[in-house]
Protein backbone atom coordinates (compact mmCIF):
# COMPACT_ATOMS: atom_id res chain seq x y z
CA UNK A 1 41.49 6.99 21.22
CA UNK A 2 42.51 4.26 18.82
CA UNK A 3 44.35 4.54 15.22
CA UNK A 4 42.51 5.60 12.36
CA UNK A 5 40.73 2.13 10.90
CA UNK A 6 40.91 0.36 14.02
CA UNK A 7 37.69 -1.87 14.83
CA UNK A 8 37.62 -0.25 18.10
CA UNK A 9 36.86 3.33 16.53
CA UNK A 10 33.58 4.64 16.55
CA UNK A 11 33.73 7.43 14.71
CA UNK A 12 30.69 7.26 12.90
CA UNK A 13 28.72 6.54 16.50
CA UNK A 14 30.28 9.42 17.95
CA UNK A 15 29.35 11.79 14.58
CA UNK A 16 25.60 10.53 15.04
CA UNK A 17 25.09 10.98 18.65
CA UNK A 18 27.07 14.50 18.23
CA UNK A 19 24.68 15.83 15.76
CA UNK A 20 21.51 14.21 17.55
CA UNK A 21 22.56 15.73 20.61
CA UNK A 22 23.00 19.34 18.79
CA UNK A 23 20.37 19.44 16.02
CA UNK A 24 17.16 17.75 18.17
CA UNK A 25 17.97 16.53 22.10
CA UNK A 26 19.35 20.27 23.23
CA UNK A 27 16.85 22.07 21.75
CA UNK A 28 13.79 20.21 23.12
CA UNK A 29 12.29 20.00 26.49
CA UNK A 30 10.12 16.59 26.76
CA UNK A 31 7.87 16.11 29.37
CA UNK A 32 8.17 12.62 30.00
CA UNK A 33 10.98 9.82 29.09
CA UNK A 34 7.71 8.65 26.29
CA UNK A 35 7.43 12.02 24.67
CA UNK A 36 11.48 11.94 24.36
CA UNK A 37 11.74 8.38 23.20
CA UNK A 38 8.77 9.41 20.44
CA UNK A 39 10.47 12.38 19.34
CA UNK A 40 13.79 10.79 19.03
CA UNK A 41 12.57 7.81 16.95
CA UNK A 42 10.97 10.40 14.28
CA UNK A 43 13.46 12.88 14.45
CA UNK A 44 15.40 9.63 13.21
CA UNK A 45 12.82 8.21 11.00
CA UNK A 46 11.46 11.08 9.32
CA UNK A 47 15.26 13.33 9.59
CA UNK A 48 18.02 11.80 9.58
CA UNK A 49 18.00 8.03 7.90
CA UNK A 50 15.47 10.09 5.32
CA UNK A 51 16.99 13.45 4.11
CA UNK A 52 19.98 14.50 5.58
CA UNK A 53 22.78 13.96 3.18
CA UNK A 54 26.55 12.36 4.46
CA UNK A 55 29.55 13.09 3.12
CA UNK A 56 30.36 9.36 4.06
CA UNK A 57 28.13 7.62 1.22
CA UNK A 58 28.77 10.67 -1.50
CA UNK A 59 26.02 13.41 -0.11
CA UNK A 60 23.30 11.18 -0.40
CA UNK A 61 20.54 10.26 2.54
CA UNK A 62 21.00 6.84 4.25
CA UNK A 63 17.71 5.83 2.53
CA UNK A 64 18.36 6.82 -1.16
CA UNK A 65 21.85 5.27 -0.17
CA UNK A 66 20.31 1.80 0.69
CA UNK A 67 17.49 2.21 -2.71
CA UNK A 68 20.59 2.92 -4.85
CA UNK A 69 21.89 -0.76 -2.93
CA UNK A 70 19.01 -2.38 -3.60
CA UNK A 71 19.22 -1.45 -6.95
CA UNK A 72 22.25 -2.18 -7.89
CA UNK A 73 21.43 -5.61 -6.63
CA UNK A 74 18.40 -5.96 -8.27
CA UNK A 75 20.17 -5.20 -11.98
CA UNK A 76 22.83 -7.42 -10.82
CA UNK A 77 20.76 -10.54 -10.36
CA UNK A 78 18.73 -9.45 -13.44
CA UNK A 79 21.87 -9.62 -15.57
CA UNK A 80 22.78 -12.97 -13.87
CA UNK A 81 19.47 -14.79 -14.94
């Protein structure tokens, strides 16, 4: 384990792959390496990046996080022009 801040630290890798592993992988059985590969990419899609909030970017999804972005950026370059 590094110091806190280091570029070697992967908490926020470790935090995914922790809750991935507890709220989906564990509680599935797949019956091929497909089927698991399918489910993890929508449990992903449709789960994670889309609804469930983080602490990290104020409680927010990642995808209203990255719309609130690209919003900000938008007004930003509308205010430029």
């Amino acid at each position: 384990m590094g110091r806190t801040g280091v570029c070697w630290d992967n908490a926020a890798a470790e935090s995914f792959w922790s809750t991935f592993k507890n709220e989906y992988y564990h509680r599935h059985v797949f019956p091929t390496i497909d089927a698991a590969r399918r489910g993890a990419y929508t449990w992903i899609d449709a789960w994670y990046n889309a609804r469930r909030r983080h602490s990290a970017i104020g409680y927010l999804s990642p995808l209203q996080y990255e719309h609130q972005l690209a919003d900000q950026a938008t007004q930003t370059v509308h205010q430029a022009a």
